[in-house]
PDB file of N, CA and C in Angstrom:
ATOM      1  N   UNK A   1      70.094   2.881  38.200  1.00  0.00           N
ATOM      2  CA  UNK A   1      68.937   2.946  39.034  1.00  0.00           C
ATOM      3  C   UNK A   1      67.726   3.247  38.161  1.00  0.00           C
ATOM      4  N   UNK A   2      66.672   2.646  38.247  1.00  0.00           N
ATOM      5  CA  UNK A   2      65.706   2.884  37.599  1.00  0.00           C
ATOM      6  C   UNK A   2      64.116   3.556  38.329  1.00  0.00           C
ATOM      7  N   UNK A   3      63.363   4.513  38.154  1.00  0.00           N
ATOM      8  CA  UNK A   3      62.676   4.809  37.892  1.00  0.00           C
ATOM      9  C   UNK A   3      61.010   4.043  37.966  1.00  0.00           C
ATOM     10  N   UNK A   4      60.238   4.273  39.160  1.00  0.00           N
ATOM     11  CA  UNK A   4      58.828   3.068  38.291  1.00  0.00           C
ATOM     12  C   UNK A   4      58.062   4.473  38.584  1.00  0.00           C
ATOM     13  N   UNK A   5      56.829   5.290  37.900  1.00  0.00           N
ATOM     14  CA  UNK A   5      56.304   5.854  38.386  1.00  0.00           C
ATOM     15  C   UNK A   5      54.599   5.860  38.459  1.00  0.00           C
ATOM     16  N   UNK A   6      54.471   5.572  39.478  1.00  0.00           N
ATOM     17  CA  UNK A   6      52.709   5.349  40.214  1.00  0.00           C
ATOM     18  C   UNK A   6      51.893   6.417  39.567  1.00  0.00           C
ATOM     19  N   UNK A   7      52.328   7.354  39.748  1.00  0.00           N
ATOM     20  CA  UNK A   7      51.282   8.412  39.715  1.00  0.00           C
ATOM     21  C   UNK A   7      50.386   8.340  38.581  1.00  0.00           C
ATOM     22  N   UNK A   8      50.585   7.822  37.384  1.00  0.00           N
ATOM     23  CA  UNK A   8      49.829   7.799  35.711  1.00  0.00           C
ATOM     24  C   UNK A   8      48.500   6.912  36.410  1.00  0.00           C
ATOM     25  N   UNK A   9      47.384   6.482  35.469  1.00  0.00           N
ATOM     26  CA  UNK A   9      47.212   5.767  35.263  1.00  0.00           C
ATOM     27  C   UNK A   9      47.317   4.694  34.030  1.00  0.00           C
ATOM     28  N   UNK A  10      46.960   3.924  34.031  1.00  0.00           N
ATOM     29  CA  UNK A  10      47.108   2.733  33.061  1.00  0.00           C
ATOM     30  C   UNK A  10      46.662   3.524  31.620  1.00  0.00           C
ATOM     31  N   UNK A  11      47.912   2.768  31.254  1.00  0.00           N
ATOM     32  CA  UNK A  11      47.688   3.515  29.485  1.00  0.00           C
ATOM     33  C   UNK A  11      46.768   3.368  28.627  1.00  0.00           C
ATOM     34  N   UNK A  12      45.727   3.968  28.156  1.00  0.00           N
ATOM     35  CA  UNK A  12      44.659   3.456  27.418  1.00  0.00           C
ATOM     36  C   UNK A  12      43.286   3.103  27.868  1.00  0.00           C
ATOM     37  N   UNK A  13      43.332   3.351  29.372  1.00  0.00           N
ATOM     38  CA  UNK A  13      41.865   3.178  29.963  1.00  0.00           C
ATOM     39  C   UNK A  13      41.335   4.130  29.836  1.00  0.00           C
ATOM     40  N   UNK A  14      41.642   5.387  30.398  1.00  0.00           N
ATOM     41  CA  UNK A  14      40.815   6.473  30.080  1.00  0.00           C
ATOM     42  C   UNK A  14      40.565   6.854  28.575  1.00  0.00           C
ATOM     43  N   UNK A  15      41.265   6.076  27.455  1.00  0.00           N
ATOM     44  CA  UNK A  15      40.676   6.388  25.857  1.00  0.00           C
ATOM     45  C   UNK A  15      39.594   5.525  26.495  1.00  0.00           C
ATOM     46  N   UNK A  16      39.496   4.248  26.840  1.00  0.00           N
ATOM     47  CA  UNK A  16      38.321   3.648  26.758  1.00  0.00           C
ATOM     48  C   UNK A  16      37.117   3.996  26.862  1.00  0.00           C
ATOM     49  N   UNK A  17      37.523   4.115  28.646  1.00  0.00           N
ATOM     50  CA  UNK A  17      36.526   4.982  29.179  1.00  0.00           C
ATOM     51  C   UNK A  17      35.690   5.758  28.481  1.00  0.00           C
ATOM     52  N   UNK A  18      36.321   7.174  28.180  1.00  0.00           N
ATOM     53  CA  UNK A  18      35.928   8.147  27.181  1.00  0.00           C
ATOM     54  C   UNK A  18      35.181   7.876  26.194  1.00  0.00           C
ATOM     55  N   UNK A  19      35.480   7.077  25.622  1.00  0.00           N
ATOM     56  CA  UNK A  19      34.819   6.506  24.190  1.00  0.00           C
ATOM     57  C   UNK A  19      33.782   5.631  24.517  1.00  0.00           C
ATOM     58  N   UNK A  20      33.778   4.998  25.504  1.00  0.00           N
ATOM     59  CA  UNK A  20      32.358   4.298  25.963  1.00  0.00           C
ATOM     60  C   UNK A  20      30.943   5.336  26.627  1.00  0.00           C
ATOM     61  N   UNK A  21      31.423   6.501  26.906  1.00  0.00           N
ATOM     62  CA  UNK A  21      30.394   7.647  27.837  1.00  0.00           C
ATOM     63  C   UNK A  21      30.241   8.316  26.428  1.00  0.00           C
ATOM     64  N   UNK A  22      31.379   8.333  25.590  1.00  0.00           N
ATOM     65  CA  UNK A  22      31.102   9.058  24.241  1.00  0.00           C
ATOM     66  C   UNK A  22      29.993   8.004  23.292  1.00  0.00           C
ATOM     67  N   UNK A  23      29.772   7.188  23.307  1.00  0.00           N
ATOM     68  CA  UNK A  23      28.618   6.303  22.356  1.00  0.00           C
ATOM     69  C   UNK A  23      27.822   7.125  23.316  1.00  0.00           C
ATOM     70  N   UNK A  24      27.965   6.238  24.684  1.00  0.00           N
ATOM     71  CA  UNK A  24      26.733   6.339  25.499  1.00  0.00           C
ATOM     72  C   UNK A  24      25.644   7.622  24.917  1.00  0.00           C
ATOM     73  N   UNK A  25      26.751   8.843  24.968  1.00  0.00           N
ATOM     74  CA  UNK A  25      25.993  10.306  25.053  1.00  0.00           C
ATOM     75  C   UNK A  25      25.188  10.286  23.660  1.00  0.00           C
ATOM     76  N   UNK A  26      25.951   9.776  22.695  1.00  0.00           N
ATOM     77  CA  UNK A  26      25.523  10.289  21.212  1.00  0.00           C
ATOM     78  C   UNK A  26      24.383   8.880  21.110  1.00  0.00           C
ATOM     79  N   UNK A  27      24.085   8.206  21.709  1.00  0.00           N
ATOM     80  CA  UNK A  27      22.814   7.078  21.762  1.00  0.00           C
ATOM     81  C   UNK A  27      21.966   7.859  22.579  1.00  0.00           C
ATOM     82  N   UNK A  28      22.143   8.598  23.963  1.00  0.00           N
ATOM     83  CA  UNK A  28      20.800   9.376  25.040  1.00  0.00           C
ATOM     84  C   UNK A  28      20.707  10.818  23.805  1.00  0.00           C
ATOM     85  N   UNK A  29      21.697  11.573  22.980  1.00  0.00           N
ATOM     86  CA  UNK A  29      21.151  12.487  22.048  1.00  0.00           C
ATOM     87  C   UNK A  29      20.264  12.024  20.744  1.00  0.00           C
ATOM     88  N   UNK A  30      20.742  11.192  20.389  1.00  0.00           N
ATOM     89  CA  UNK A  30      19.649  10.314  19.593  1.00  0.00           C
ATOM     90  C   UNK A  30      18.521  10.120  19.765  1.00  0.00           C
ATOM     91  N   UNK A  31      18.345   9.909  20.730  1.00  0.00           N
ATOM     92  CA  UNK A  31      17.127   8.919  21.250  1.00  0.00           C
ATOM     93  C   UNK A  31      16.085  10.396  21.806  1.00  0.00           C
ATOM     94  N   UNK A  32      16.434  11.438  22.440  1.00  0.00           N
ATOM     95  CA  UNK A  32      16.112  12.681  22.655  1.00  0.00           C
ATOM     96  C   UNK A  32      15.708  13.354  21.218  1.00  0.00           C
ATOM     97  N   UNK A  33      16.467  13.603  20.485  1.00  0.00           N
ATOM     98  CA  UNK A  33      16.017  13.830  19.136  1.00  0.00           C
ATOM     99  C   UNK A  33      15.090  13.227  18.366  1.00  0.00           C
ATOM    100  N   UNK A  34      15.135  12.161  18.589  1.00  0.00           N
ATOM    101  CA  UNK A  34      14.005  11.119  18.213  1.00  0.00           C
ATOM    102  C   UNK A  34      13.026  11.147  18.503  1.00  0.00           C
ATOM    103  N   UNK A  35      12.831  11.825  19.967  1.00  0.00           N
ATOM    104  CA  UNK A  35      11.439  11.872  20.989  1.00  0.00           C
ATOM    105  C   UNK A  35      10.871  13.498  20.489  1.00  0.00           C
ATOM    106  N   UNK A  36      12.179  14.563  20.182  1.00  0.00           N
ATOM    107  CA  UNK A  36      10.958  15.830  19.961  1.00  0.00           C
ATOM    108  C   UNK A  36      10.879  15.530  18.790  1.00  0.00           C
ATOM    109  N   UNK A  37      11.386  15.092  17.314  1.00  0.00           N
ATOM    110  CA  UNK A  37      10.960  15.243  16.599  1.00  0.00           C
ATOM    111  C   UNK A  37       9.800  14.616  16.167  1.00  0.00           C
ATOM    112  N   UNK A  38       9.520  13.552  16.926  1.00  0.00           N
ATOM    113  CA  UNK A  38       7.708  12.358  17.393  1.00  0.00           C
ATOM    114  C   UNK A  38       7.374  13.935  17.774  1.00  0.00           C
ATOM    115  N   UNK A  39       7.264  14.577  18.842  1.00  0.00           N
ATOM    116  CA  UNK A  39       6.454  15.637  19.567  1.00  0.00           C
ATOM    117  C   UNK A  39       5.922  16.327  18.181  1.00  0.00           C
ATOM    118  N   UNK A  40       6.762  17.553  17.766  1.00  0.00           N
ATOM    119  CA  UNK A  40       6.788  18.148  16.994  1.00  0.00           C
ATOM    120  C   UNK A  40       6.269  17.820  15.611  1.00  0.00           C
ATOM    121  N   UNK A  41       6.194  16.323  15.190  1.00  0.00           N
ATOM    122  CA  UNK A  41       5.222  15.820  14.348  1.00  0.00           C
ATOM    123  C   UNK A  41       3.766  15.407  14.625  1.00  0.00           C
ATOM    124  N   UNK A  42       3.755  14.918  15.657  1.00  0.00           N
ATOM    125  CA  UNK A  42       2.611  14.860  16.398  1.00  0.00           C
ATOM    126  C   UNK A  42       1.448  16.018  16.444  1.00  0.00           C
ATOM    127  N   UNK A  43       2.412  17.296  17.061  1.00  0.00           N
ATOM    128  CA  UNK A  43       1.161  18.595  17.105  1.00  0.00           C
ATOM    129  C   UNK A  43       1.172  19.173  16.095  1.00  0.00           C
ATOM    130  N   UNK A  44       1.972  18.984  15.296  1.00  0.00           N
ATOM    131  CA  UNK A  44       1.965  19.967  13.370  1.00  0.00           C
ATOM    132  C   UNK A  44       0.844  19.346  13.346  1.00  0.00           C
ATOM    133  N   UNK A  45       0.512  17.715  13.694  1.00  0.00           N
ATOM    134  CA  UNK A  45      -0.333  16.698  12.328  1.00  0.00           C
ATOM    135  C   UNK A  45      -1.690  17.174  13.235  1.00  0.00           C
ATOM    136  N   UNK A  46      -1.938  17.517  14.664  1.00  0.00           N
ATOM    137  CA  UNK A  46      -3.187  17.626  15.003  1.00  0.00           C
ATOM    138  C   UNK A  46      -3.697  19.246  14.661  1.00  0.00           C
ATOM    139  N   UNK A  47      -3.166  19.908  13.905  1.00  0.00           N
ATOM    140  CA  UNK A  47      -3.433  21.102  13.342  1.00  0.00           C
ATOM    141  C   UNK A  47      -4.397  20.717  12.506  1.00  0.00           C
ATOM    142  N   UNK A  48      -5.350  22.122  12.003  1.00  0.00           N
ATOM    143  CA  UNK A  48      -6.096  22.127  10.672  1.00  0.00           C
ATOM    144  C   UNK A  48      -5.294  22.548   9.509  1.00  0.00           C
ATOM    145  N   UNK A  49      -5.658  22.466   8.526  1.00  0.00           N
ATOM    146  CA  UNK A  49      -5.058  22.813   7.467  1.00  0.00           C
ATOM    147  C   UNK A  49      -5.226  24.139   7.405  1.00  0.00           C
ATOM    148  N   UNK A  50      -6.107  24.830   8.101  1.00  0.00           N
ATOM    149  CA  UNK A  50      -5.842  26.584   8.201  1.00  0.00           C
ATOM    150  C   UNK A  50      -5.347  27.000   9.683  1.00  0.00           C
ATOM    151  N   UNK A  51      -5.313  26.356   9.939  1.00  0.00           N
ATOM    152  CA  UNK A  51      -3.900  26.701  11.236  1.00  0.00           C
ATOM    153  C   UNK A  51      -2.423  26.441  10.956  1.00  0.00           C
ATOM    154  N   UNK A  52      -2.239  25.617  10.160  1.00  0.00           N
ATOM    155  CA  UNK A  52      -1.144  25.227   9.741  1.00  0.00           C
ATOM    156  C   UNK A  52      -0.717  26.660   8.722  1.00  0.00           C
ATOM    157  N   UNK A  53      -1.423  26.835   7.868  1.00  0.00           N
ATOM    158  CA  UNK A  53      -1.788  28.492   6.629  1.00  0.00           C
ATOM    159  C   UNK A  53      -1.239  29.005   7.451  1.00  0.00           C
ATOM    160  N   UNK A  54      -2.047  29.745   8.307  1.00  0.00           N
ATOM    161  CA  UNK A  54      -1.473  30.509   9.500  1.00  0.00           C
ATOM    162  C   UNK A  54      -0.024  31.169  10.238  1.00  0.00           C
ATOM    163  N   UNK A  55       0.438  29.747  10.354  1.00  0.00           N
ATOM    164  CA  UNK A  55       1.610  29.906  10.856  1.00  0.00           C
ATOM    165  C   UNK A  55       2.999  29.700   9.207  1.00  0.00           C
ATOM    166  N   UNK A  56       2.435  29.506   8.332  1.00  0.00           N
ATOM    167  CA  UNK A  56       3.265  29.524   6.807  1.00  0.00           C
ATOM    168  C   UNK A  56       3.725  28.034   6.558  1.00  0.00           C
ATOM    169  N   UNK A  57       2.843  27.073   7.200  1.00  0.00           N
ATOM    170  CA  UNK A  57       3.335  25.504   6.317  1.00  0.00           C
ATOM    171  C   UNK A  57       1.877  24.947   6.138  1.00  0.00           C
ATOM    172  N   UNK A  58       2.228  24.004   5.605  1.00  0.00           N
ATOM    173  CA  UNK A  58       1.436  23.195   4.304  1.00  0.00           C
ATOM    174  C   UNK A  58       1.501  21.721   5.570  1.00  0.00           C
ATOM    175  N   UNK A  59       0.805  21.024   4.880  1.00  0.00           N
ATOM    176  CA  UNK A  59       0.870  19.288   5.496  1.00  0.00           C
ATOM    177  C   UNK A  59       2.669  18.251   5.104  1.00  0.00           C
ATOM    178  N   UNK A  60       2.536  18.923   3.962  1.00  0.00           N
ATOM    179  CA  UNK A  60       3.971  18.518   2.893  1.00  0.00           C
ATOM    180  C   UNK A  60       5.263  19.143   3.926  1.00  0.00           C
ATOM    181  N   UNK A  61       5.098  20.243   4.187  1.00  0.00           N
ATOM    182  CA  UNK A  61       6.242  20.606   5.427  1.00  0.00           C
ATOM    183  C   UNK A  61       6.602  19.895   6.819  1.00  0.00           C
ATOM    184  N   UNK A  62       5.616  19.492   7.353  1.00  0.00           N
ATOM    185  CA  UNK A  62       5.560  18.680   8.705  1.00  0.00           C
ATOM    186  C   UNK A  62       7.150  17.900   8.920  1.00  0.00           C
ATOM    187  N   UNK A  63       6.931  16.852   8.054  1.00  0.00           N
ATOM    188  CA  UNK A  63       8.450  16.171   8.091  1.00  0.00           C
ATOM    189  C   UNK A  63       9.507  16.910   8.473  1.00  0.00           C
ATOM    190  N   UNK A  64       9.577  17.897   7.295  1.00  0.00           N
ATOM    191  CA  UNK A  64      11.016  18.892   6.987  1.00  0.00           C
ATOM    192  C   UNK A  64      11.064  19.579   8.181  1.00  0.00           C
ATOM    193  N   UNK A  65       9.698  19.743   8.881  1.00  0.00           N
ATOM    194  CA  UNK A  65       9.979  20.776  10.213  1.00  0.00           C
ATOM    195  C   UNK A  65      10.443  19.452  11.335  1.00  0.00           C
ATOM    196  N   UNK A  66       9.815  18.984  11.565  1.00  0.00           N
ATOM    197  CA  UNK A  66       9.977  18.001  12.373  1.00  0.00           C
ATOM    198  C   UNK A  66      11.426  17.316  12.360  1.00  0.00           C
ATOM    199  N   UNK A  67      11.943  17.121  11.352  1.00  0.00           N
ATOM    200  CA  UNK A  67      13.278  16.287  11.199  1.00  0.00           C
ATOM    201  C   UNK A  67      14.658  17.620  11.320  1.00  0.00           C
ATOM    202  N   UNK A  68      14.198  18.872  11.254  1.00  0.00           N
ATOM    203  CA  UNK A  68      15.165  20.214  11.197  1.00  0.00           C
ATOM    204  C   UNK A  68      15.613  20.261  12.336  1.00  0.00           C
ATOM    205  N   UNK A  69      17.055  20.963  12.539  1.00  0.00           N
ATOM    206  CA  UNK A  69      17.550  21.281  13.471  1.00  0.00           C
ATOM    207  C   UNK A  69      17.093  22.578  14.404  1.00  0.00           C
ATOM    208  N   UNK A  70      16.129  22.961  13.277  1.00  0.00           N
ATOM    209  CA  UNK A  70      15.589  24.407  14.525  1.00  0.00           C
ATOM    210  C   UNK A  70      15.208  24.524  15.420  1.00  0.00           C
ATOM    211  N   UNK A  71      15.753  25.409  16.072  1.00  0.00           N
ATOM    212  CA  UNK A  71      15.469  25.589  17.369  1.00  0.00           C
ATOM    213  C   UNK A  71      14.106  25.753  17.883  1.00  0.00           C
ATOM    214  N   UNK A  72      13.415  24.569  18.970  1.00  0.00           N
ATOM    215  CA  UNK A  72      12.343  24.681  18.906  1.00  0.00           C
ATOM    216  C   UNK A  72      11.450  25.622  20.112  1.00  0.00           C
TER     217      UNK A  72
END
């Protein structure tokens, strides 16, 4: 007597699945990262060069801040 059992689903769809919402996410985090670090370059660059003093960066820093993982 054999055995069929319903209850699973199909083998390998849910890797699919998964892995398709998984690009998805790491393309909408991208693209988010992409947008503050535009922000965050944006208002460094409309600073003066003694406002910038101020807070302890230079014009030469902007990038490095802008492209960093710190918490903003």
């Amino acid at each position: 007597m054999a055995i069929f059992d319903t209850t699973r689903t199909t083998y390998g769809t849910a890797t699919v699945v998964s892995r398709f919402f998984g690009l998805v996410n790491n393309a909408i985090a991208s693209i988010v990262a992409w947008n503050d670090a535009r922000v965050t370059r944006n208002a460094l660059t409309s600073l003066s060069d003694r406002e910038l003093l101020d807070i302890g960066l230079n014009r030469a820093d902007i990038d490095y801040v802008a492209e960093s993982n710190i918490i903003r």
